[in-house]
PDB file of N, CA and C in Angstrom:
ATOM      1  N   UNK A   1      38.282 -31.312  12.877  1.00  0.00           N
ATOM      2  CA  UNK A   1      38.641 -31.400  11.470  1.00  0.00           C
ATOM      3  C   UNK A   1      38.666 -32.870  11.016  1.00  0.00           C
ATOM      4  N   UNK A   2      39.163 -33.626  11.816  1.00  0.00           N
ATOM      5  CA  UNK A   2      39.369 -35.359  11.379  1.00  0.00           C
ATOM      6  C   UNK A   2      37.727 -35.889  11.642  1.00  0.00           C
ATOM      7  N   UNK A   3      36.932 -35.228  12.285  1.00  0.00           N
ATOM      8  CA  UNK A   3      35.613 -35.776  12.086  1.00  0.00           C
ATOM      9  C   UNK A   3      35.122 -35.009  10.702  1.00  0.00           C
ATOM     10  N   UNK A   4      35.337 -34.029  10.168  1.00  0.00           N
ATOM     11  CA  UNK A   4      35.035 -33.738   8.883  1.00  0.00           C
ATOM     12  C   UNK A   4      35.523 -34.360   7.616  1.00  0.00           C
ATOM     13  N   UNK A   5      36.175 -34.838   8.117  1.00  0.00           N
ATOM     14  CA  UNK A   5      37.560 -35.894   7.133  1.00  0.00           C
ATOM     15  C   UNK A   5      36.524 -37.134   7.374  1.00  0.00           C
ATOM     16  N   UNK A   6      36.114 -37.760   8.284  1.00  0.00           N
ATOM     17  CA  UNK A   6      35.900 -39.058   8.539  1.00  0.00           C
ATOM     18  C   UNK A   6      34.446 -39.499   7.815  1.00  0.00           C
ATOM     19  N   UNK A   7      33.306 -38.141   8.140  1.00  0.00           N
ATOM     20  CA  UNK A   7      32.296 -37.839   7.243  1.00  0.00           C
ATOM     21  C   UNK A   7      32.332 -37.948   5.881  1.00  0.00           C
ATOM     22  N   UNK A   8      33.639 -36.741   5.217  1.00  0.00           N
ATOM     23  CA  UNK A   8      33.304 -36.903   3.775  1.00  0.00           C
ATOM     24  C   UNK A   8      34.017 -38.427   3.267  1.00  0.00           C
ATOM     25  N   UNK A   9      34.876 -39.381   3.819  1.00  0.00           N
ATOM     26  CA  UNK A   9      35.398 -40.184   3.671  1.00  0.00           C
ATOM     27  C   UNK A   9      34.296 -41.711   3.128  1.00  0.00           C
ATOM     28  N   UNK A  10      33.101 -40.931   4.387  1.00  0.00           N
ATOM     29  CA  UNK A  10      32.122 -42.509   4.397  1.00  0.00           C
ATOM     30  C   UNK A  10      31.086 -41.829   3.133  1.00  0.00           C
ATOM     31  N   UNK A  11      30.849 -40.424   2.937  1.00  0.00           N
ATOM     32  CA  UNK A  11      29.629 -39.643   2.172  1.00  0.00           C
ATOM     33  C   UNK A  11      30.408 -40.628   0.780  1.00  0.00           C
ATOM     34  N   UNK A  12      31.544 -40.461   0.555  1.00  0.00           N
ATOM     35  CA  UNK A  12      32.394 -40.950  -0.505  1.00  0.00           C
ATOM     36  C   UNK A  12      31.841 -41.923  -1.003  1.00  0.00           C
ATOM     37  N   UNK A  13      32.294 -42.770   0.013  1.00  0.00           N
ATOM     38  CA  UNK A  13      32.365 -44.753  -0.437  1.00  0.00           C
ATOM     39  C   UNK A  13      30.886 -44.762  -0.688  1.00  0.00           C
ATOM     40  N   UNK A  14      30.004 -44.447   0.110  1.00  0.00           N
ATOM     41  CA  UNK A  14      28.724 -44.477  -0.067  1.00  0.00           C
ATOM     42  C   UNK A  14      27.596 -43.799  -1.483  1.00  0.00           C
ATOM     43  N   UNK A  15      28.215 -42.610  -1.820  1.00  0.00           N
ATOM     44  CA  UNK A  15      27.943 -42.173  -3.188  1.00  0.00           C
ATOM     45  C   UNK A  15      28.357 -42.640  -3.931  1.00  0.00           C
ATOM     46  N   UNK A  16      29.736 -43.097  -4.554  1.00  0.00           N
ATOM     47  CA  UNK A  16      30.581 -44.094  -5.196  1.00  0.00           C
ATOM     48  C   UNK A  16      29.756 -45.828  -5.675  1.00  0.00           C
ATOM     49  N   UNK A  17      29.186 -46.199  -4.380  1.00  0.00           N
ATOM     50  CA  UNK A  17      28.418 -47.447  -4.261  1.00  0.00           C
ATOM     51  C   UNK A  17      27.150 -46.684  -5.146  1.00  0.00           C
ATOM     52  N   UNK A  18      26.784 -45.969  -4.860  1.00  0.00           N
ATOM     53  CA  UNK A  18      24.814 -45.302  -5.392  1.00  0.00           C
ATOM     54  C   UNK A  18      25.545 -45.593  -6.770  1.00  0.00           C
ATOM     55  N   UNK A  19      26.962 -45.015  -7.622  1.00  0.00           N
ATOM     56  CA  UNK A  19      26.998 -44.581  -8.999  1.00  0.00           C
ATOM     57  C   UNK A  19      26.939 -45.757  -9.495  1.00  0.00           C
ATOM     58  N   UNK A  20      27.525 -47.032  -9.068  1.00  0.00           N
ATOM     59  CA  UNK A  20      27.597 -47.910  -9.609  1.00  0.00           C
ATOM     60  C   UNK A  20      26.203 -48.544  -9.248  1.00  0.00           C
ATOM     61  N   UNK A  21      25.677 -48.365  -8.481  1.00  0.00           N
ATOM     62  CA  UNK A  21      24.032 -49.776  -8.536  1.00  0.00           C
ATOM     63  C   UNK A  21      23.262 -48.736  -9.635  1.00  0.00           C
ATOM     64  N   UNK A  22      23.462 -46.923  -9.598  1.00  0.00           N
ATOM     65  CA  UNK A  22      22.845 -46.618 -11.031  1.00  0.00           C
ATOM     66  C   UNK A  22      23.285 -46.810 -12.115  1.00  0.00           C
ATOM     67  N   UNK A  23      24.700 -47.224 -12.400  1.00  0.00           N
ATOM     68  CA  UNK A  23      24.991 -47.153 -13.947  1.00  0.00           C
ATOM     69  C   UNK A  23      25.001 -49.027 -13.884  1.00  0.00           C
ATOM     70  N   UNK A  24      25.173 -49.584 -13.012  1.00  0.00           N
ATOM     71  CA  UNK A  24      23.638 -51.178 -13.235  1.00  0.00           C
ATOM     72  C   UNK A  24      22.431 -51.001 -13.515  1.00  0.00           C
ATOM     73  N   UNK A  25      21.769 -49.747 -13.155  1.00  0.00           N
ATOM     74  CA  UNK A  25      20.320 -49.933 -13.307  1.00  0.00           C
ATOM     75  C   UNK A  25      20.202 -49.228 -14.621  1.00  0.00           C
ATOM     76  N   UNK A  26      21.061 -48.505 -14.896  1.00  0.00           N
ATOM     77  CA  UNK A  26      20.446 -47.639 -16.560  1.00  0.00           C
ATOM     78  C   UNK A  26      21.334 -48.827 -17.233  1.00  0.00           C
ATOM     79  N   UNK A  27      22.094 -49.783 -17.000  1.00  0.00           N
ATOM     80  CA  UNK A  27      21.960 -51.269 -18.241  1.00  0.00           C
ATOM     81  C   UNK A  27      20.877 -52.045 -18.087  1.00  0.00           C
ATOM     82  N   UNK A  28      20.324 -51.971 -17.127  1.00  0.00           N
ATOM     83  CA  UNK A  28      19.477 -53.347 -17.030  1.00  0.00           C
ATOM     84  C   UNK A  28      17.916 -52.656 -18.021  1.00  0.00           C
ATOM     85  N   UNK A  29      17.879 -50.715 -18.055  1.00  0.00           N
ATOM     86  CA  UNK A  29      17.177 -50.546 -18.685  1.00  0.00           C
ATOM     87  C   UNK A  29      17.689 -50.196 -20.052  1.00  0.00           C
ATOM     88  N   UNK A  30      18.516 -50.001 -20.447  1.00  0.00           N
ATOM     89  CA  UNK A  30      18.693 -50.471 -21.743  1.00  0.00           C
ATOM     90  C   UNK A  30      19.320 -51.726 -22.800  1.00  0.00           C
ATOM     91  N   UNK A  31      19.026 -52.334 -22.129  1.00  0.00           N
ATOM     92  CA  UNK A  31      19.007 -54.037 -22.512  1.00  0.00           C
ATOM     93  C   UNK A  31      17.544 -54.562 -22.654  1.00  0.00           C
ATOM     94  N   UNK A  32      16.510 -53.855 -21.761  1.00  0.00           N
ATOM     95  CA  UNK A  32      14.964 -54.071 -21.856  1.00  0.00           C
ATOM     96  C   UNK A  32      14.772 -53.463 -22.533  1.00  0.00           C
ATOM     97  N   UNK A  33      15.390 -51.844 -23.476  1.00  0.00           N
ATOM     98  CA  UNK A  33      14.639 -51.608 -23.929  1.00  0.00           C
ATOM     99  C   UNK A  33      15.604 -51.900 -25.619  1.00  0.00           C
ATOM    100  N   UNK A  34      16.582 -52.196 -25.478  1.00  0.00           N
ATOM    101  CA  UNK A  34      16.892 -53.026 -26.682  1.00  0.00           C
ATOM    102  C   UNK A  34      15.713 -54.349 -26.673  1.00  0.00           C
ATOM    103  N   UNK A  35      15.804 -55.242 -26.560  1.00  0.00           N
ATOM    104  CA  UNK A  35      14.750 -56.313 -26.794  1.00  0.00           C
ATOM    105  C   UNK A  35      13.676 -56.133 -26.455  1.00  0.00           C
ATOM    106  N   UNK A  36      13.339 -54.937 -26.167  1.00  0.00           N
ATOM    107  CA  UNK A  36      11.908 -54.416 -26.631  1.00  0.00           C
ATOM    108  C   UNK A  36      11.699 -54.215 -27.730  1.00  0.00           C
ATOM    109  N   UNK A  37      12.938 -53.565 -28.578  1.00  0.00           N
ATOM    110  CA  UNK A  37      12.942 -52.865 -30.078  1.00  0.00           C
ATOM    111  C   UNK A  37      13.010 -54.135 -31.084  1.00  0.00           C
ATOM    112  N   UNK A  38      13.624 -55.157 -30.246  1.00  0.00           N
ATOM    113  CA  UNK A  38      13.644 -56.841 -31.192  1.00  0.00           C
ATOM    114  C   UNK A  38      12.604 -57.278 -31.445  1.00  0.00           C
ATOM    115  N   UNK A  39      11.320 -57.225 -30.152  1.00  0.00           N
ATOM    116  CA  UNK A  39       9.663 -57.823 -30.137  1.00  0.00           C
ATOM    117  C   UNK A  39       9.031 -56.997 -30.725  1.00  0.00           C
ATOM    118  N   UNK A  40       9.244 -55.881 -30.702  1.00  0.00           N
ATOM    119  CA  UNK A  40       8.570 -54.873 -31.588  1.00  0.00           C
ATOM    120  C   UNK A  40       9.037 -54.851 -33.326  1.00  0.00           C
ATOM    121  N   UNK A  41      10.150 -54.899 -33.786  1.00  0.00           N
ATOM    122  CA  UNK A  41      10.264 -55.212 -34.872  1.00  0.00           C
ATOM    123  C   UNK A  41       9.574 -56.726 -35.541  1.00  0.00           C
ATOM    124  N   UNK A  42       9.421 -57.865 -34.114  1.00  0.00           N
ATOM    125  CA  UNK A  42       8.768 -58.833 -34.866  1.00  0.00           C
ATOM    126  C   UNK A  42       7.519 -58.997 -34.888  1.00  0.00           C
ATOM    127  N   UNK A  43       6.704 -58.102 -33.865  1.00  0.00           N
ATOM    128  CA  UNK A  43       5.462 -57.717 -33.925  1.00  0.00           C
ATOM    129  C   UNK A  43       5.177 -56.990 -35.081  1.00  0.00           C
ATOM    130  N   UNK A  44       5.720 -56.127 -35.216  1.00  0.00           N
ATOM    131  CA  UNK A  44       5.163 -55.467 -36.851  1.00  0.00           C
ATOM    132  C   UNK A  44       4.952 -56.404 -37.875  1.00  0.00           C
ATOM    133  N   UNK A  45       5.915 -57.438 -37.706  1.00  0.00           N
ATOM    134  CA  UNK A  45       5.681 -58.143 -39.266  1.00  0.00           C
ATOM    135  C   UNK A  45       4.493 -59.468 -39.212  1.00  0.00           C
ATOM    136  N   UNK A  46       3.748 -59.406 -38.147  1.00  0.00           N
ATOM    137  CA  UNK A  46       2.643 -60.480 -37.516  1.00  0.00           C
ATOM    138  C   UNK A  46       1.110 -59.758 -37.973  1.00  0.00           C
ATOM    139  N   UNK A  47       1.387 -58.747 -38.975  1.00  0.00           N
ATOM    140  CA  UNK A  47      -0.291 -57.976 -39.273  1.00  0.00           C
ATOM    141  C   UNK A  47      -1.193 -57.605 -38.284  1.00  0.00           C
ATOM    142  N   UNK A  48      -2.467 -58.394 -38.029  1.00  0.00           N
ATOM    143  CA  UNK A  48      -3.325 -57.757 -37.144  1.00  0.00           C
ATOM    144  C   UNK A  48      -2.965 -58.008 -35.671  1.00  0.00           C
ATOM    145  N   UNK A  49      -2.393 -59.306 -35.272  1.00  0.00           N
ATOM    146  CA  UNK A  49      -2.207 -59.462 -34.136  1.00  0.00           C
ATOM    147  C   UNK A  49      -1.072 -58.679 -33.478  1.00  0.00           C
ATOM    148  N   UNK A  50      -0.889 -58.481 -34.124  1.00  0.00           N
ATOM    149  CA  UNK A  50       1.014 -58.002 -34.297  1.00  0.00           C
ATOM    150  C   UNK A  50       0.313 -56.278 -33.741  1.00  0.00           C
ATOM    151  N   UNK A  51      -0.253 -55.737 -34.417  1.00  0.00           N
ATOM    152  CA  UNK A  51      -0.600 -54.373 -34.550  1.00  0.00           C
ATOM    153  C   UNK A  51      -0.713 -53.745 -32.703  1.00  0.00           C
ATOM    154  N   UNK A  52      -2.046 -54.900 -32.384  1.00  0.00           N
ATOM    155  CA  UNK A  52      -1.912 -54.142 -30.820  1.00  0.00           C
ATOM    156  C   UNK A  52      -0.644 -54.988 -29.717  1.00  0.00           C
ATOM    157  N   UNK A  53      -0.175 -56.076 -29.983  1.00  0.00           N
ATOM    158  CA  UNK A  53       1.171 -55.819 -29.494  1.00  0.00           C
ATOM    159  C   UNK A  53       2.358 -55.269 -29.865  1.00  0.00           C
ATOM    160  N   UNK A  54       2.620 -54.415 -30.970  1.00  0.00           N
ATOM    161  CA  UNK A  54       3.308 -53.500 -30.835  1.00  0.00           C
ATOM    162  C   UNK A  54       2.877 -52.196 -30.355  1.00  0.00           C
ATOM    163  N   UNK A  55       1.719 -51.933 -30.101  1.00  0.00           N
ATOM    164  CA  UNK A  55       1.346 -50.684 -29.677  1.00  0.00           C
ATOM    165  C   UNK A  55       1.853 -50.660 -28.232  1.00  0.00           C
ATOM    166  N   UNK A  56       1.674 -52.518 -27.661  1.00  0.00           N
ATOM    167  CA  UNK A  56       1.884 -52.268 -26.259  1.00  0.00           C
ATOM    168  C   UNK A  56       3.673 -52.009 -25.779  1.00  0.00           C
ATOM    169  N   UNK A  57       4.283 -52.606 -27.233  1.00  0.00           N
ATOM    170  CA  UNK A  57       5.115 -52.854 -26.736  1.00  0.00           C
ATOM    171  C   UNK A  57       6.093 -50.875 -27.021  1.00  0.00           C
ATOM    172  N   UNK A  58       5.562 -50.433 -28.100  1.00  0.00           N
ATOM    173  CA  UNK A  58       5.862 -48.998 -27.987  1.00  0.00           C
ATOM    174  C   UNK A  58       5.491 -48.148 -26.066  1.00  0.00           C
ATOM    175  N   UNK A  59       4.088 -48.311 -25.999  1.00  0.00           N
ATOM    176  CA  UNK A  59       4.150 -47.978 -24.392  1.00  0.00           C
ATOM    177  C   UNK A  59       5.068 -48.370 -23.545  1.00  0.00           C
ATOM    178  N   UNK A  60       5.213 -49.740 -23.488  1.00  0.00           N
ATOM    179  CA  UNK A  60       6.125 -50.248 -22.716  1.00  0.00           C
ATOM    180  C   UNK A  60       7.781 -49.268 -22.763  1.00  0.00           C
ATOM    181  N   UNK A  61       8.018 -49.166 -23.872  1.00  0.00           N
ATOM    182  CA  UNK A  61       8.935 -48.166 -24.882  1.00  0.00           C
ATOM    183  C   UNK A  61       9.421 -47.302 -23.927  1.00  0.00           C
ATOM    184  N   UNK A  62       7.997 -46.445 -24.386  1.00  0.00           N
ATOM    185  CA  UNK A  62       8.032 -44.692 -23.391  1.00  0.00           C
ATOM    186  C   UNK A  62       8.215 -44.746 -22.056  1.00  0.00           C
ATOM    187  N   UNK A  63       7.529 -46.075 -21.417  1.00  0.00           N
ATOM    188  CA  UNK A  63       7.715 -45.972 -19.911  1.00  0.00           C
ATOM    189  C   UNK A  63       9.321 -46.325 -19.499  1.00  0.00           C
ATOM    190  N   UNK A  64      10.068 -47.158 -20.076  1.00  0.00           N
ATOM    191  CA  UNK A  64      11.105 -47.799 -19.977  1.00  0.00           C
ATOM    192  C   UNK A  64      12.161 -45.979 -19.773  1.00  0.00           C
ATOM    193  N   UNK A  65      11.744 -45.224 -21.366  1.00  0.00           N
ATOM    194  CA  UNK A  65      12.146 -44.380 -21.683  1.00  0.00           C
ATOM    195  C   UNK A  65      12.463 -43.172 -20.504  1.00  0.00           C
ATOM    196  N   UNK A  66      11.062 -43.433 -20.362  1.00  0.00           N
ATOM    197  CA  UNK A  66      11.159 -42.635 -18.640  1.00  0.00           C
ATOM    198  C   UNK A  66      11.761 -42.755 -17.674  1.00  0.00           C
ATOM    199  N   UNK A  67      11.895 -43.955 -17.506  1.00  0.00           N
ATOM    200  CA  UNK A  67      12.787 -44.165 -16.173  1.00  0.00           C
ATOM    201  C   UNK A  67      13.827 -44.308 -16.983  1.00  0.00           C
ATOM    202  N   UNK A  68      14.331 -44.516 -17.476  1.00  0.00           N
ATOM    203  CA  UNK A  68      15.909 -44.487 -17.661  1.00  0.00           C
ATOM    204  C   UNK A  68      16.198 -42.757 -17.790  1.00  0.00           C
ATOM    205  N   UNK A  69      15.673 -41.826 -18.230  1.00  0.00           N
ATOM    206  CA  UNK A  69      15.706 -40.890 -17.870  1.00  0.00           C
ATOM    207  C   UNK A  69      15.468 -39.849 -16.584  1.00  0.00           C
ATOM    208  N   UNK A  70      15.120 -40.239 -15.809  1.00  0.00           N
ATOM    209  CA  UNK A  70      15.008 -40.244 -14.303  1.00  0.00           C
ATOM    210  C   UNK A  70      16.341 -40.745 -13.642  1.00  0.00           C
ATOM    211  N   UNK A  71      16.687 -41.945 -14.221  1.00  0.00           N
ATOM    212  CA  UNK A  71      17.750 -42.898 -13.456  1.00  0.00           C
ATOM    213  C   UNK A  71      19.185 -41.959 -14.130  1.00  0.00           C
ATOM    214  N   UNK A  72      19.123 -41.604 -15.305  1.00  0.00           N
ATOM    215  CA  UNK A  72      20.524 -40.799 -15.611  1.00  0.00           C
ATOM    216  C   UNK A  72      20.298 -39.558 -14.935  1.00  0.00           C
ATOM    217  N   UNK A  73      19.017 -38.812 -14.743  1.00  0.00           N
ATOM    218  CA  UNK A  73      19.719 -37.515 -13.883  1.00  0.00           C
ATOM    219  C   UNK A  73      19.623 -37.340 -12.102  1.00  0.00           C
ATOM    220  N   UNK A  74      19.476 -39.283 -11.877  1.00  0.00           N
ATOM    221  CA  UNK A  74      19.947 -39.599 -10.419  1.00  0.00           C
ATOM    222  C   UNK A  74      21.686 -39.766 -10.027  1.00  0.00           C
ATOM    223  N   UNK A  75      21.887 -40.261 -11.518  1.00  0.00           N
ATOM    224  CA  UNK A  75      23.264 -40.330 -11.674  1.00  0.00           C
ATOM    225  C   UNK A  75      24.117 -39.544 -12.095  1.00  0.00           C
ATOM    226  N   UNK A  76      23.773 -38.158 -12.332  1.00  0.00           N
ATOM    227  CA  UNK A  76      24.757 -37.169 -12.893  1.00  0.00           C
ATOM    228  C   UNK A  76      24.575 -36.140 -11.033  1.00  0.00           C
ATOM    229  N   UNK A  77      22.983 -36.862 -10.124  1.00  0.00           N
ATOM    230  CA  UNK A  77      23.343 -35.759  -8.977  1.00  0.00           C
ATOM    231  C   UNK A  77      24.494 -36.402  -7.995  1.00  0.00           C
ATOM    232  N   UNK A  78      24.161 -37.927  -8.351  1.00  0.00           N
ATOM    233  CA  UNK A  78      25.785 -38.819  -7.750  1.00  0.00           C
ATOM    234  C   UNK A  78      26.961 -38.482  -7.952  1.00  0.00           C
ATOM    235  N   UNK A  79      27.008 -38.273  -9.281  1.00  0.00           N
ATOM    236  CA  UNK A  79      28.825 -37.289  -9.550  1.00  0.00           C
ATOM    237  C   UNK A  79      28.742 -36.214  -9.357  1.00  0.00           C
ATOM    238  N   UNK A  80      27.881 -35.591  -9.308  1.00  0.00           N
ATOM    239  CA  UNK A  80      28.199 -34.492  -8.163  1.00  0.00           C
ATOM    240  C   UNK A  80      28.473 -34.612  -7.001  1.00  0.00           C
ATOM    241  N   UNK A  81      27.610 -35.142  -6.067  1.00  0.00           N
ATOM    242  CA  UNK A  81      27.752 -35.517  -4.911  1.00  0.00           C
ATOM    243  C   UNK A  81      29.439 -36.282  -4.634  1.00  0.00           C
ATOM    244  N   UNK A  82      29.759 -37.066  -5.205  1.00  0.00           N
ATOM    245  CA  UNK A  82      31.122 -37.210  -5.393  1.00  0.00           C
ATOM    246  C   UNK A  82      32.330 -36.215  -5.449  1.00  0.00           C
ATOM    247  N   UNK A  83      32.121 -35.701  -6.463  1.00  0.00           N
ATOM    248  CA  UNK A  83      32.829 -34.568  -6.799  1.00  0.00           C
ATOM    249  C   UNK A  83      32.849 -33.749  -5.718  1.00  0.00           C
ATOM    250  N   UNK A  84      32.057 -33.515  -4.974  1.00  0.00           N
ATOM    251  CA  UNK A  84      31.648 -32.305  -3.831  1.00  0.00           C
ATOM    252  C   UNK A  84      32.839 -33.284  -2.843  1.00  0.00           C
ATOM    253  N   UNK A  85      32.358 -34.346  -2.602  1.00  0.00           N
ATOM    254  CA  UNK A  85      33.464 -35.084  -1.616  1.00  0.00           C
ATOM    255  C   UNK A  85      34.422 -35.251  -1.778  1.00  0.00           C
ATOM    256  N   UNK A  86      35.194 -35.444  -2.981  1.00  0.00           N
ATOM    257  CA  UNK A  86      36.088 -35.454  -3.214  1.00  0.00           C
ATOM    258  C   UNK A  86      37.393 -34.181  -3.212  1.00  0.00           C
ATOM    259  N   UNK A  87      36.398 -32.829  -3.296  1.00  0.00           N
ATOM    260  CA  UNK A  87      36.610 -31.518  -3.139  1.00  0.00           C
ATOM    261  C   UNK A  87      37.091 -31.410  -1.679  1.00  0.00           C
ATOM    262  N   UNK A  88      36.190 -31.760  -0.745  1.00  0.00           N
ATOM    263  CA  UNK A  88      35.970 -31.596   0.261  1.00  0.00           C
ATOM    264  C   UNK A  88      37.220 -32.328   1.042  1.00  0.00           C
ATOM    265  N   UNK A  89      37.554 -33.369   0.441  1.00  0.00           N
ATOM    266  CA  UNK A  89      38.601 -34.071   1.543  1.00  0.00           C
ATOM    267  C   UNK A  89      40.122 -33.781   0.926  1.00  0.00           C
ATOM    268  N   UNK A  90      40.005 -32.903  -0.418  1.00  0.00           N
ATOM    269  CA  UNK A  90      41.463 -32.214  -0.851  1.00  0.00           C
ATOM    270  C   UNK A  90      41.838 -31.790  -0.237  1.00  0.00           C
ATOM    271  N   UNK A  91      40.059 -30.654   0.003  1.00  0.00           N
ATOM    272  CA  UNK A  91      40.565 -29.259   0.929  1.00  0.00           C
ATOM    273  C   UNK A  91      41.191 -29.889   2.550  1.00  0.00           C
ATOM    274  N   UNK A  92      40.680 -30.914   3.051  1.00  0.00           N
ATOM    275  CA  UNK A  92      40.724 -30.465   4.103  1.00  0.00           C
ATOM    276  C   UNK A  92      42.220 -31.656   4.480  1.00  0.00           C
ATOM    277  N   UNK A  93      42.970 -32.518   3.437  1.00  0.00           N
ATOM    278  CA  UNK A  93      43.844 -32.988   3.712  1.00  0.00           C
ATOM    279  C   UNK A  93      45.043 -32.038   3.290  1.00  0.00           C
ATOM    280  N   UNK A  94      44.898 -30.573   2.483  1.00  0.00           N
ATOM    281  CA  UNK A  94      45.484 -30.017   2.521  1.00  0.00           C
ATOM    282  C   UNK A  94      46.012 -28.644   4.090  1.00  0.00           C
ATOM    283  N   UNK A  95      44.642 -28.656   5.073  1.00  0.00           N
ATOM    284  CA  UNK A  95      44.722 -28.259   5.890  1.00  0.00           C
ATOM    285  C   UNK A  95      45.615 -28.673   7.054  1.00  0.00           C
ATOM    286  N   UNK A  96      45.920 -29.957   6.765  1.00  0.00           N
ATOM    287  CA  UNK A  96      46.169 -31.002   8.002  1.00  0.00           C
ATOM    288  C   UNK A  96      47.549 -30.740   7.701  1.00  0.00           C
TER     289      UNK A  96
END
C-alpha cells in the first residue's frame, strides 16, 4: 500500500510540474499571438506591401492558433491526471 502511496505521490509532483511548463507555454503563445495582432494591424495600414505581410502574418495567426489549442487540451488531460492523483492518495491515506 505505501508503494502505492509513494507512486501516486511522485505521478503528483510530476503532473503538477507538466501544468505549470503548460500554462507557461499557452502564455508564451498568447503573447505571440497578441503582437501578432499589433504587426498585423500595422501591416494593414502599409497598402500593397502591407497586403502580403499581413496575409503572412494571419497564417502565422492560425498556426499559433493551433497550437495553443493543442497545448490547452494537453492541459485540461494534466488536471485530470492530477485530480486522478490526488483521488488516489485520499483514498489510500484514508486506508492507512
Amino acid at each position: 500500500m505505501e508503494k502505492n502511496k509513494d507512486y501516486y505521490e511522485q505521478f503528483l509532483r510530476q503532473k503538477e510540474t507538466d501544468v505549470l511548463d503548460s500554462v507557461g507555454d499557452i502564455l508564451q503563445i498568447e503573447l505571440l499571438l497578441f503582437d501578432l495582432r499589433k504587426l498585423y494591424l500595422r501591416a494593414v495600414d502599409l497598402r500593397e506591401e502591407g497586403n502580403e505581410v499581413a496575409q503572412q502574418l494571419r497564417n502565422q495567426d492560425t498556426r499559433l492558433r493551433q497550437l495553443l489549442s493543442v497545448e490547452q487540451a494537453r492541459l485540461a488531460d494534466l488536471e485530470l491526471d492530477v485530480a486522478h492523483a490526488k483521488f488516489m492518495l485520499d483514498l489510500l491515506n484514508r486506508n492507512l
